[in-house]
C-alpha atoms as a PDB file:
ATOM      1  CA  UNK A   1       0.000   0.000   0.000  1.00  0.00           C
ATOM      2  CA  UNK A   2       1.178   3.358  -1.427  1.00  0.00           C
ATOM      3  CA  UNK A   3       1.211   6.531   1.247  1.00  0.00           C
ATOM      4  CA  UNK A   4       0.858   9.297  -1.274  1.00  0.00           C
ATOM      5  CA  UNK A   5       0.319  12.889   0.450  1.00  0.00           C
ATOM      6  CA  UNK A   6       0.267  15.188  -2.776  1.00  0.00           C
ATOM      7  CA  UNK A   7      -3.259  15.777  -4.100  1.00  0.00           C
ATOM      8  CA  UNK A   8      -3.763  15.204  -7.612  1.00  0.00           C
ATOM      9  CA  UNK A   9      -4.539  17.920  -9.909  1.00  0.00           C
ATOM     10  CA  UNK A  10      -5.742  17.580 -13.569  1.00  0.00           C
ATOM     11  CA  UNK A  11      -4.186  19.982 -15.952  1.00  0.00           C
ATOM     12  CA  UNK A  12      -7.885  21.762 -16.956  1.00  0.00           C
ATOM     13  CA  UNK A  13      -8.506  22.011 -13.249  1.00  0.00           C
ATOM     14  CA  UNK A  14      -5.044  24.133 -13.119  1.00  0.00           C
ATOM     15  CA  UNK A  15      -6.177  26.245 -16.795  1.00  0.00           C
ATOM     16  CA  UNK A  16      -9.386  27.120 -14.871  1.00  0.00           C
ATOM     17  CA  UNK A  17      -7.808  28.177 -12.195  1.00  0.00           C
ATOM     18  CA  UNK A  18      -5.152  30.071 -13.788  1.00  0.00           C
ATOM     19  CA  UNK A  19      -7.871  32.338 -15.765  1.00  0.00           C
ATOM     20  CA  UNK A  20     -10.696  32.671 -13.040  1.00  0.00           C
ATOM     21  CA  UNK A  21      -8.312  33.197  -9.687  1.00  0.00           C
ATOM     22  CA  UNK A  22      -7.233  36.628 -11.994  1.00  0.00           C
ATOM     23  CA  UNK A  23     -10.790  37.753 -12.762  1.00  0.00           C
ATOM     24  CA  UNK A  24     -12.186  36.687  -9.102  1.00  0.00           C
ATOM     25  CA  UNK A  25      -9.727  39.069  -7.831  1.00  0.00           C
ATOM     26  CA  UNK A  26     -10.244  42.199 -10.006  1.00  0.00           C
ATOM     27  CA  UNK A  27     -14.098  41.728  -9.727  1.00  0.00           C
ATOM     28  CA  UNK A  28     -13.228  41.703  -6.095  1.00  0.00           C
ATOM     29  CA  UNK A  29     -11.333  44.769  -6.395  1.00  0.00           C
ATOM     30  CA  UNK A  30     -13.432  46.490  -8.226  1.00  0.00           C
ATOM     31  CA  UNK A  31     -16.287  46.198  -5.636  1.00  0.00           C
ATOM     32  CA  UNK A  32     -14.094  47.439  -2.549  1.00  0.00           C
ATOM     33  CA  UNK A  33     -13.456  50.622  -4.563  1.00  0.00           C
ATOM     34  CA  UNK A  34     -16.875  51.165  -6.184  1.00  0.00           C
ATOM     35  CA  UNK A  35     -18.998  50.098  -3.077  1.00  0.00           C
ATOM     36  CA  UNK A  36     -20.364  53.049  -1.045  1.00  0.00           C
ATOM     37  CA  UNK A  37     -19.775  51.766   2.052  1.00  0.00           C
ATOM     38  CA  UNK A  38     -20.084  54.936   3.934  1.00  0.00           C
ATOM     39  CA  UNK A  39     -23.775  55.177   2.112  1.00  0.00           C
ATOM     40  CA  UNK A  40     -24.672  51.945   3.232  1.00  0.00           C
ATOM     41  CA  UNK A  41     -23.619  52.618   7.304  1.00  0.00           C
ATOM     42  CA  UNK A  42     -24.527  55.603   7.633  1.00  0.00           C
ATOM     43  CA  UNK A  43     -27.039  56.223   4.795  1.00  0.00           C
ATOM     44  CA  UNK A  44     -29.841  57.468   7.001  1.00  0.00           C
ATOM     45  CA  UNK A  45     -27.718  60.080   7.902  1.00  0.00           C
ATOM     46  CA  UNK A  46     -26.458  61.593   4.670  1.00  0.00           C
ATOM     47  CA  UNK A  47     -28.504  63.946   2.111  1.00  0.00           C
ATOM     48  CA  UNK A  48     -25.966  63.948  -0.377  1.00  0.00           C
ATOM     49  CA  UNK A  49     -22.577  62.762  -1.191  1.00  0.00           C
ATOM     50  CA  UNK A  50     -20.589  63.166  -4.911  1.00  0.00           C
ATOM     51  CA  UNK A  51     -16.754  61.655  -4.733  1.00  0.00           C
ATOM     52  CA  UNK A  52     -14.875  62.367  -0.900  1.00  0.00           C
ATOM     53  CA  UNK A  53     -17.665  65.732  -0.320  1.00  0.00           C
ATOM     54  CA  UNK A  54     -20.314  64.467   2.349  1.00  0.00           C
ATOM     55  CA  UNK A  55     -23.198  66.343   3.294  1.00  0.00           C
ATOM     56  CA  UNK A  56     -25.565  65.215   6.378  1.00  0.00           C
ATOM     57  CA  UNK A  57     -29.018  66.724   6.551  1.00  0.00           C
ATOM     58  CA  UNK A  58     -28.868  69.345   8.756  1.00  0.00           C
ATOM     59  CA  UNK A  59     -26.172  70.710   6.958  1.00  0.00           C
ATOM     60  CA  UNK A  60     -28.005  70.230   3.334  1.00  0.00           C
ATOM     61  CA  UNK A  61     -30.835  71.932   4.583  1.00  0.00           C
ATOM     62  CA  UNK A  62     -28.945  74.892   6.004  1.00  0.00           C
ATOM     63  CA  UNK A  63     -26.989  75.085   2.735  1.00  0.00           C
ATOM     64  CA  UNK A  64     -30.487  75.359   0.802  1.00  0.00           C
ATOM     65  CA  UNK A  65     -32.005  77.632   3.139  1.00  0.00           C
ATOM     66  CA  UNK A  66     -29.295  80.462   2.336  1.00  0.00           C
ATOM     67  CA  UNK A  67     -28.742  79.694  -1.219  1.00  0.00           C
ATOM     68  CA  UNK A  68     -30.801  82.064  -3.902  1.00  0.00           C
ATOM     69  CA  UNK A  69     -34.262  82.830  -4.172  1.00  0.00           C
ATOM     70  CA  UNK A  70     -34.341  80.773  -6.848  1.00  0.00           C
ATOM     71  CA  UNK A  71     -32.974  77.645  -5.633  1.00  0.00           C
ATOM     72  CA  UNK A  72     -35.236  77.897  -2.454  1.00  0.00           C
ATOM     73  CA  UNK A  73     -38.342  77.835  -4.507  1.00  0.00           C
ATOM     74  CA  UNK A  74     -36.676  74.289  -5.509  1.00  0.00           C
ATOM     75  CA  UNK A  75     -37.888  70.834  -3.105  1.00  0.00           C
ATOM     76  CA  UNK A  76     -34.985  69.358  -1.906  1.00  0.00           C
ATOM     77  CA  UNK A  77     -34.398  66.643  -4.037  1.00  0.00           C
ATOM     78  CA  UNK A  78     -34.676  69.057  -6.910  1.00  0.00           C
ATOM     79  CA  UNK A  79     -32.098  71.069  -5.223  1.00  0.00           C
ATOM     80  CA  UNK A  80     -29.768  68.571  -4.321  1.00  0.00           C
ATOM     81  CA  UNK A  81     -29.711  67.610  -7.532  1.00  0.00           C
ATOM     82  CA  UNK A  82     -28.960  70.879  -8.524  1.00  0.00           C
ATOM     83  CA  UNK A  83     -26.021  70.854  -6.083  1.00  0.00           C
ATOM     84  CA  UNK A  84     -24.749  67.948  -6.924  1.00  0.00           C
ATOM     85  CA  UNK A  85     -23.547  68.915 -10.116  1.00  0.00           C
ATOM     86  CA  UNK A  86     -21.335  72.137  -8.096  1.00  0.00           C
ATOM     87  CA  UNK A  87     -19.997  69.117  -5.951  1.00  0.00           C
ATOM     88  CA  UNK A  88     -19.152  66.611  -9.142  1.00  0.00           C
ATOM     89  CA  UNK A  89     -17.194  70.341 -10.738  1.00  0.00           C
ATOM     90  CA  UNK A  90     -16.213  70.669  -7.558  1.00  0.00           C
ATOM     91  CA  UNK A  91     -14.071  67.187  -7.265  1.00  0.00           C
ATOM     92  CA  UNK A  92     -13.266  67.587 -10.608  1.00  0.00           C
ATOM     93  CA  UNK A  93     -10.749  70.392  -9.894  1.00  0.00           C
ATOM     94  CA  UNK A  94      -9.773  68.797  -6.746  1.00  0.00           C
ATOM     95  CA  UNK A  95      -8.729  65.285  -8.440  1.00  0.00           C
ATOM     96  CA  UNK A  96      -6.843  68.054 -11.126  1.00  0.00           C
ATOM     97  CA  UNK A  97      -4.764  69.355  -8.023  1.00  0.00           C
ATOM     98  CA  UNK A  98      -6.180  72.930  -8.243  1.00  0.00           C
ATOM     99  CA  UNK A  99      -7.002  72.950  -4.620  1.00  0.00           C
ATOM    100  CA  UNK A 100      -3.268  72.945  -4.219  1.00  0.00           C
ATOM    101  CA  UNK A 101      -2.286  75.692  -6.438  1.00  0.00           C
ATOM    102  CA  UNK A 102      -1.169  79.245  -5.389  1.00  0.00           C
ATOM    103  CA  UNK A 103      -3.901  80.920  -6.962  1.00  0.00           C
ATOM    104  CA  UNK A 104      -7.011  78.440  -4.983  1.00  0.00           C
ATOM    105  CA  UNK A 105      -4.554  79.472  -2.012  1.00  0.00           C
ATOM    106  CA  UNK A 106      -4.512  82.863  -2.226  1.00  0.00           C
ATOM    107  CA  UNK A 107      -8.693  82.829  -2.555  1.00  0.00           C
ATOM    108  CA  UNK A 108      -8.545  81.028   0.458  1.00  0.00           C
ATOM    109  CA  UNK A 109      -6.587  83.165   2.502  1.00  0.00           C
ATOM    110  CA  UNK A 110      -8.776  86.726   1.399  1.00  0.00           C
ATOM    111  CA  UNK A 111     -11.820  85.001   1.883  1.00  0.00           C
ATOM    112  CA  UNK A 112     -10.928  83.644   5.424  1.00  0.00           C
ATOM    113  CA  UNK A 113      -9.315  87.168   6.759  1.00  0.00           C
ATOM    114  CA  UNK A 114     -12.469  89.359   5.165  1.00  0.00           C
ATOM    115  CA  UNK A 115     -14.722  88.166   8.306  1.00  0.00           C
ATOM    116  CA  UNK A 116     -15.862  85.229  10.244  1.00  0.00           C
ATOM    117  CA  UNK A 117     -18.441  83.128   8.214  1.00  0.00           C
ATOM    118  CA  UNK A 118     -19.427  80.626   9.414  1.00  0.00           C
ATOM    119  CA  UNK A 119     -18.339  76.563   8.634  1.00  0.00           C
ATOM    120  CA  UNK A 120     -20.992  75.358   5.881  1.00  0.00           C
ATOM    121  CA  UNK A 121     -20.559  78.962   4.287  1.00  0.00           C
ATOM    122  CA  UNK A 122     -16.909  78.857   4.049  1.00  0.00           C
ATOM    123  CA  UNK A 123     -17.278  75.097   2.849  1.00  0.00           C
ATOM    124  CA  UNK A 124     -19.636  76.419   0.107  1.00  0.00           C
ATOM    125  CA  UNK A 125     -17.346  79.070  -1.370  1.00  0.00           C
ATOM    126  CA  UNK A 126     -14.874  76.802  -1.751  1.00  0.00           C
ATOM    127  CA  UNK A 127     -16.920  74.560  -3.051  1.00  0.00           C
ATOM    128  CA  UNK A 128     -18.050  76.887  -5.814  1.00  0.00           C
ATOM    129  CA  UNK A 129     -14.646  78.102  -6.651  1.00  0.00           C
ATOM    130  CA  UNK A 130     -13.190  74.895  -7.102  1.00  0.00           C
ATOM    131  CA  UNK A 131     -16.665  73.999  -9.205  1.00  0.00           C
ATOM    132  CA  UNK A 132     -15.920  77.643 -11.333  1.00  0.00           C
ATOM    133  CA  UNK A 133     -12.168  76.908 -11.949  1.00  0.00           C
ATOM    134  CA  UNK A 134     -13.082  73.638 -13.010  1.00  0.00           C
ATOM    135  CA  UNK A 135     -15.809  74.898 -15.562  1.00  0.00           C
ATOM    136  CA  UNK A 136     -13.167  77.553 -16.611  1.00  0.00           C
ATOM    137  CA  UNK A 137     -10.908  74.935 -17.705  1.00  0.00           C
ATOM    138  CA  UNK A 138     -13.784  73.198 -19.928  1.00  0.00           C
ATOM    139  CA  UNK A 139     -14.682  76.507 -20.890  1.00  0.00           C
ATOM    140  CA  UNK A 140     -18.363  76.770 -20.030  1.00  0.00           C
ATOM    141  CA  UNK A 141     -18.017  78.916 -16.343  1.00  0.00           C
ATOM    142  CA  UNK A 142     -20.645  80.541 -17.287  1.00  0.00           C
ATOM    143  CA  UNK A 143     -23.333  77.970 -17.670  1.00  0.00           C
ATOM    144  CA  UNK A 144     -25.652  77.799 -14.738  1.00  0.00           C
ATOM    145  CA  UNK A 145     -28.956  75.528 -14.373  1.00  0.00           C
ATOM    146  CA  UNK A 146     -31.626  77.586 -14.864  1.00  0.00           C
ATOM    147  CA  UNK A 147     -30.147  78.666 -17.780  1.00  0.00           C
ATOM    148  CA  UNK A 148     -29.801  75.667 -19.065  1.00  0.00           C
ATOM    149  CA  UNK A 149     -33.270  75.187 -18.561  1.00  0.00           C
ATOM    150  CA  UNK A 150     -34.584  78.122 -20.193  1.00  0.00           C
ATOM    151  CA  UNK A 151     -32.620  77.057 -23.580  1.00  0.00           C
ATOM    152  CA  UNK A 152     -34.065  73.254 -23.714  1.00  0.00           C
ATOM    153  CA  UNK A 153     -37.808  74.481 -22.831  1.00  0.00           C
ATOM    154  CA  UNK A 154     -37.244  77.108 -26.482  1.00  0.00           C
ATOM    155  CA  UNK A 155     -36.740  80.413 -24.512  1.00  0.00           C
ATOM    156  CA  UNK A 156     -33.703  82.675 -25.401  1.00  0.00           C
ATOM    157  CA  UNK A 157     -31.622  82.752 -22.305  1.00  0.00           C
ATOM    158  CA  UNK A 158     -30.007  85.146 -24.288  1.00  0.00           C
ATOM    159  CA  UNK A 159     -32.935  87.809 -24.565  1.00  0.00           C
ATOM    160  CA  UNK A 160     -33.216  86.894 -20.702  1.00  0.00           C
ATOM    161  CA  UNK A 161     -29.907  88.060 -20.149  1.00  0.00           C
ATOM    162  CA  UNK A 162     -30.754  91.213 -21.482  1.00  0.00           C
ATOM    163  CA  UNK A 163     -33.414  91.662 -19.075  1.00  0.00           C
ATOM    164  CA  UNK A 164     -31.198  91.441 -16.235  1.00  0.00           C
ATOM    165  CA  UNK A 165     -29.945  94.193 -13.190  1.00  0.00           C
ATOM    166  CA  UNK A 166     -26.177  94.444 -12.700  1.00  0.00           C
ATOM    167  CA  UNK A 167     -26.855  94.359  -8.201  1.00  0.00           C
ATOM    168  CA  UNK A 168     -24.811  94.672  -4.991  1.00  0.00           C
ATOM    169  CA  UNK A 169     -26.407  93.570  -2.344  1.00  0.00           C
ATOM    170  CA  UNK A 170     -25.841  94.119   1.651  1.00  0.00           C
ATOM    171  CA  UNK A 171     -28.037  91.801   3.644  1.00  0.00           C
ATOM    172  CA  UNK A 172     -28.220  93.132   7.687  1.00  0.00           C
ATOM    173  CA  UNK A 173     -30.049  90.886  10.496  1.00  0.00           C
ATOM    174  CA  UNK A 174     -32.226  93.243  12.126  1.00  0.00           C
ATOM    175  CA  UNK A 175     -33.578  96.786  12.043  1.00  0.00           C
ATOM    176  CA  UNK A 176     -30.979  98.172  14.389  1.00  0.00           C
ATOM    177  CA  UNK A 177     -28.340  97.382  12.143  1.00  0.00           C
ATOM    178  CA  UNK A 178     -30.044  98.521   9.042  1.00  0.00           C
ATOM    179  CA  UNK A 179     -30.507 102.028  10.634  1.00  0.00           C
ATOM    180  CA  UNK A 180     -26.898 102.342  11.074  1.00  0.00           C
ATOM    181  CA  UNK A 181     -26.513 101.330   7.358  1.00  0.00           C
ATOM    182  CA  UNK A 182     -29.064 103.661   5.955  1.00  0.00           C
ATOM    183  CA  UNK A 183     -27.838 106.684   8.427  1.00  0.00           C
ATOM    184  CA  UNK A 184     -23.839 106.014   7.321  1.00  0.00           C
ATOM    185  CA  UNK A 185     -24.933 105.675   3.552  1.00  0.00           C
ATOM    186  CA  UNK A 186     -26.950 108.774   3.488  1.00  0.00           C
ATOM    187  CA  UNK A 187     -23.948 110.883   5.266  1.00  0.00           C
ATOM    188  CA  UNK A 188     -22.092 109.488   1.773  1.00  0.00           C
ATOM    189  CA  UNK A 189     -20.249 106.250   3.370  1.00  0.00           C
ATOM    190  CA  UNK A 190     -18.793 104.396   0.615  1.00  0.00           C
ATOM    191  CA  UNK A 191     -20.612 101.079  -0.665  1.00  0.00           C
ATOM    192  CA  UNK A 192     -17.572  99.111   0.153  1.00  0.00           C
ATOM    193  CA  UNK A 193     -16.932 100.295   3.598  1.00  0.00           C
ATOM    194  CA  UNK A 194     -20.675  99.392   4.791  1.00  0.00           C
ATOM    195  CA  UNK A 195     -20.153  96.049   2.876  1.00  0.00           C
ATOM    196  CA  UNK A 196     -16.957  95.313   4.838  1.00  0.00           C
ATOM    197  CA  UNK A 197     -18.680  96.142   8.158  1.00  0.00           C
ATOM    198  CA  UNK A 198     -22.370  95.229   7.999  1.00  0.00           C
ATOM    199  CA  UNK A 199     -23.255  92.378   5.337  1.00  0.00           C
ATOM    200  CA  UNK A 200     -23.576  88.767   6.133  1.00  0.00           C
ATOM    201  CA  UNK A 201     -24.472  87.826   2.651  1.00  0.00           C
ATOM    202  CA  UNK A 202     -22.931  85.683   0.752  1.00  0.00           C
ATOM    203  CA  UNK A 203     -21.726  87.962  -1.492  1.00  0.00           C
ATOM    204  CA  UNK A 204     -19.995  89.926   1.178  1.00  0.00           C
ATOM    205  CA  UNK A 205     -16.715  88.633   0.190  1.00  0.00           C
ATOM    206  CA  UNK A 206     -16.700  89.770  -3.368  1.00  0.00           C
ATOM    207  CA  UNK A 207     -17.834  93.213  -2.206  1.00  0.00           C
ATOM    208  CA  UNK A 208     -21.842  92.303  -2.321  1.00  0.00           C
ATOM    209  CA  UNK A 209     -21.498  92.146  -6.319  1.00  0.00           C
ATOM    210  CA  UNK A 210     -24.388  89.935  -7.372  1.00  0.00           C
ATOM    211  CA  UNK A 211     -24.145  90.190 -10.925  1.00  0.00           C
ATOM    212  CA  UNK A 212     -26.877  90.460 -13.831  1.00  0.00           C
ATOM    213  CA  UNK A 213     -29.366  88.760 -12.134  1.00  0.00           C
ATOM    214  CA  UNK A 214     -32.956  87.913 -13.597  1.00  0.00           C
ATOM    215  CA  UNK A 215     -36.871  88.662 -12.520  1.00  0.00           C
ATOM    216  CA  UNK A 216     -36.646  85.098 -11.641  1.00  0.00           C
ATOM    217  CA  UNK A 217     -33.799  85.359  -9.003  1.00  0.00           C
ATOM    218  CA  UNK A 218     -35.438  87.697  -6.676  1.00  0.00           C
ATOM    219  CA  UNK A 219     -38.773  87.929  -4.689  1.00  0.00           C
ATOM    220  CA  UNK A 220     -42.340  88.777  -6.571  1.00  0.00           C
ATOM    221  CA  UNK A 221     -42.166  92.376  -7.365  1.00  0.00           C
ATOM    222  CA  UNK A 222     -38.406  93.105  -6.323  1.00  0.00           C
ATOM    223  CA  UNK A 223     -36.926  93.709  -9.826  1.00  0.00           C
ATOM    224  CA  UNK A 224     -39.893  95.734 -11.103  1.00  0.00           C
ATOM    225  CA  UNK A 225     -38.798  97.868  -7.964  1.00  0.00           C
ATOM    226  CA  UNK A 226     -35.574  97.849  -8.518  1.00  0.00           C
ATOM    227  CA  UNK A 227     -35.474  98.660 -12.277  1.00  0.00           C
ATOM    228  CA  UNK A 228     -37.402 101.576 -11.372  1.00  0.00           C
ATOM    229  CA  UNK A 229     -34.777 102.835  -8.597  1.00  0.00           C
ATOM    230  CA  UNK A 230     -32.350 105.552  -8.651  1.00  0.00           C
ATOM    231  CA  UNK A 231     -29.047 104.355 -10.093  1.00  0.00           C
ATOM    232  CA  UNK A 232     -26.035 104.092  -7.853  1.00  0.00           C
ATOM    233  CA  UNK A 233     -28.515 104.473  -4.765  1.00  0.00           C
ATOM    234  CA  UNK A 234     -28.802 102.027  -1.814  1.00  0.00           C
ATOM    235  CA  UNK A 235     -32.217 100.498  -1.609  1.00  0.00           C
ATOM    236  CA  UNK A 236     -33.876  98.862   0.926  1.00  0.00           C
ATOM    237  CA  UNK A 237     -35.265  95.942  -1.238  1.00  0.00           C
ATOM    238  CA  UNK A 238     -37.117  93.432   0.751  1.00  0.00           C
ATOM    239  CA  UNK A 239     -37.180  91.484   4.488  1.00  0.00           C
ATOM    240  CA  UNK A 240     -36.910  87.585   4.921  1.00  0.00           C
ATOM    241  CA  UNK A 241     -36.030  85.246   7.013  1.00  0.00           C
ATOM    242  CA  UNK A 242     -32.122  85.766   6.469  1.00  0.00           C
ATOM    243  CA  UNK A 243     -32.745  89.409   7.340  1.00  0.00           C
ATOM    244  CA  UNK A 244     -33.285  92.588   5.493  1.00  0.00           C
ATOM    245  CA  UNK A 245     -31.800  93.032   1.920  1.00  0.00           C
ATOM    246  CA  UNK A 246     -30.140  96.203   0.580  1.00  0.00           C
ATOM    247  CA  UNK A 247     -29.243  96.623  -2.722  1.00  0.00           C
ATOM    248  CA  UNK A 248     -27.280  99.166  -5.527  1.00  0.00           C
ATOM    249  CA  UNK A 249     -28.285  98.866  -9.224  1.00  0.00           C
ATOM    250  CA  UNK A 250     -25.006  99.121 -10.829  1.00  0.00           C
ATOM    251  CA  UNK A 251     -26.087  98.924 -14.724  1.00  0.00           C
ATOM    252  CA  UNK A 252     -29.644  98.346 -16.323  1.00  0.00           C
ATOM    253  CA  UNK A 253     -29.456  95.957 -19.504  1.00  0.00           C
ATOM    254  CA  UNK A 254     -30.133  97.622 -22.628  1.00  0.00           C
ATOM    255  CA  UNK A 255     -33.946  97.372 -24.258  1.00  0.00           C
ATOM    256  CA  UNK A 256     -33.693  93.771 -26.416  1.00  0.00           C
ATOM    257  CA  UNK A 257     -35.359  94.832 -29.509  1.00  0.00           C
ATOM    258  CA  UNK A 258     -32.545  97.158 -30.071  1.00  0.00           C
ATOM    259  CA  UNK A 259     -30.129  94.378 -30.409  1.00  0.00           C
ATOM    260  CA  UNK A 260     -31.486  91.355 -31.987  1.00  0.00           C
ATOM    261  CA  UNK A 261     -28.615  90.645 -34.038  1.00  0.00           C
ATOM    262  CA  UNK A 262     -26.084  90.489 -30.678  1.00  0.00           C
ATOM    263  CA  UNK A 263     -29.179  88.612 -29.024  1.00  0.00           C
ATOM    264  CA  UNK A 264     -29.087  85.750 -32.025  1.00  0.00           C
ATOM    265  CA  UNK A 265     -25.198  85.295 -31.590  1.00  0.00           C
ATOM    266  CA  UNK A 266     -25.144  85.273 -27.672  1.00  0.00           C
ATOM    267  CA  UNK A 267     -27.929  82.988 -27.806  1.00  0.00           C
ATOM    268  CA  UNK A 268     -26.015  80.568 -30.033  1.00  0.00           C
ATOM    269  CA  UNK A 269     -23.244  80.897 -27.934  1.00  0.00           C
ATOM    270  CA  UNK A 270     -24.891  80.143 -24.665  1.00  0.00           C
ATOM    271  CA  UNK A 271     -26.495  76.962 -26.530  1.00  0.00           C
ATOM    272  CA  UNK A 272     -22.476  75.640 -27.288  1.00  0.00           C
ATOM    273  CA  UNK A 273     -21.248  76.484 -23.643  1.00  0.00           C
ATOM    274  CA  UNK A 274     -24.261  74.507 -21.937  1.00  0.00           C
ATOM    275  CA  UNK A 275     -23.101  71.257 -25.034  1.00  0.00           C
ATOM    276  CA  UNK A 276     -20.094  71.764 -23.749  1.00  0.00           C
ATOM    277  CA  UNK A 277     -20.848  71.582 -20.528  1.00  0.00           C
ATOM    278  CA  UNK A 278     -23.247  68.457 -20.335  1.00  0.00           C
ATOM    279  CA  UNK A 279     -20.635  66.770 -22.482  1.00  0.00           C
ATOM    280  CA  UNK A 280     -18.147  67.393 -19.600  1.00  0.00           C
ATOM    281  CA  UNK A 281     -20.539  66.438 -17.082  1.00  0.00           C
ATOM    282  CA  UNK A 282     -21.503  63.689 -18.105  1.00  0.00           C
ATOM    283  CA  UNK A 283     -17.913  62.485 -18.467  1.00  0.00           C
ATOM    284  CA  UNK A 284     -17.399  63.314 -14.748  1.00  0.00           C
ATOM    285  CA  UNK A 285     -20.289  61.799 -13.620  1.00  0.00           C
ATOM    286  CA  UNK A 286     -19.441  58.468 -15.005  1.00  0.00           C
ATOM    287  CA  UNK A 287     -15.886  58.924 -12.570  1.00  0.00           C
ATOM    288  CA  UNK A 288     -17.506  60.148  -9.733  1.00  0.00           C
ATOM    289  CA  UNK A 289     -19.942  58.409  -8.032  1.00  0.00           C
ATOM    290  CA  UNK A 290     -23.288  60.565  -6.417  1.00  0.00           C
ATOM    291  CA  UNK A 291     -25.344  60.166  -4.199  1.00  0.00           C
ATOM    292  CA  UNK A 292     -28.982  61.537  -2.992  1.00  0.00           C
ATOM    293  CA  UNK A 293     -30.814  60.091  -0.053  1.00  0.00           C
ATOM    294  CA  UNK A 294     -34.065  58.727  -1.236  1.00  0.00           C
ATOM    295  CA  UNK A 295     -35.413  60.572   1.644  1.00  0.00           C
ATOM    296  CA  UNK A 296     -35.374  63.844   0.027  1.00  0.00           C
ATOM    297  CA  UNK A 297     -37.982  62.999  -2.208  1.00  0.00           C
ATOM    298  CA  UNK A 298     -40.432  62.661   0.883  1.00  0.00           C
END
């Protein structure tokens, strides 16, 4: 009687080996990297997540609460959709190194010694810069949602443009405050002075300047009473729940039937920056993974 201690192995049982152990182990691979195991811990708990940005719901819903008129008019789910995309431009530039450059930096560094804002808003400005210098790079920074939206449902975002305000805003917290504004503006303090000392808007940091901004992206009956006020004078424009809102028109866009030509062509080339830009995003989105609690849509 033989003693033989080596197990015999046929040479197709070593072929099969040698080509599934390989693919067994990438497949393996492949799910440790792709699987959100974060989402599926602590799930309950998170609103939205795109690539290593993590957003719990108290902090989403803080986030929408100050963001534009606009945006608040959105549900949630709407808006975090509508975030998500700043947070998939946002990782973008981070995964290009930009949040490492000299320039991202030095934005850093004026925006923290302007004034204490608080956490989620300093979070959010970076956010949104590192989304813009991504964009930049693609060559479609200006693209924004809504106006993406206006070209696919047939309106000219272009002629919308042209009904726009050029603002600066200075948002106060209570009445008190907004005395002392009014009082130091009226004795011929300069915009950027009260800006500097007063404002806790968002726009604070790049001295309240709004930009054009639309009929759309203010309160019922603002911009009609804005386009009506006297240029280059502080307004009080309306009261809310983030406080009370100042503003300066800085230009008035020009009358669109007088440019219909210039209205054609910037329409046109709004139309290639938001091709552009889904092209780009939808690129990214196939490289970073999003996600949006199921909960929103409650």
């Amino acid at each position: 009687m033989t003693n033989n201690s080596f197990v015999s192995v046929s040479r197709f049982q070593l072929i099969i080996t040698a080509i599934f152990f390989p693919i067994a182990v990438i497949l393996l691979m492949w799910f440790f990297f792709t699987f959100e195991f974060e989402v599926f811990f602590a799930g309950n708990r998170i609103a939205l997540k795109a690539g290593g940005t993590r957003i719990d719901f108290p902090e989403f819903r803080q986030i929408h609460a100050n963001s534009s008129p606009y945006e608040r008019k959105l549900s949630e789910y709407d808006f975090a959709l509508l975030f998500s995309e700043t947070l998939i431009w946002a990782e973008s530039a981070r995964l290009s190194g930009y949040d490492q450059s000299p320039e991202f930096k030095e934005k850093v560094r004026k925006f923290d010694s302007e004034a204490n804002f608080t956490d989620i808003t300093r979070s959010v400005y970076l956010l949104e810069e590192l989304a813009e210098a991504a964009k930049e790079k693609v060559g479609c920074s200006n693209v924004i949602p809504e106006t993406t939206a206006n070209v696919e449902s047939g309106k000219s975002a272009a002629e919308k443009r042209y009904k726009m305000l050029h603002l600066r805003t200075i948002l106060v917290k209570d009445e008190q405050t907004a005395s002392q504004v009014i009082e130091l503006s009226l004795t011929g303090t300069d915009f950027k002075l009260l800006n500097e000392r007063f404002s806790i808007s968002n726009y604070a940091p790049v001295g309240g300047d709004m930009g054009f901004v639309t009929e759309d992206s203010l309160p019922e009956n603002v911009f009609a009473f804005l386009a009506g006020a006297e240029h280059g004078k502080l307004i009080r424009g309306y009261v809310d729940n983030e406080g009370i809102h100042f503003f300066i028109v800085q230009k008035r866009s020009d009358d669109v039937s007088k440019f219909s030509e210039k209205i054609t062509q910037k329409s046109q080339a709004i139309k290639t920056d938001i091709a552009r830009y889904n092209q780009k995003l939808k690129e990214l989105q196939t490289s970073v993974p999003v996600y949006i609690s199921p909960l929103l849509k409650k």
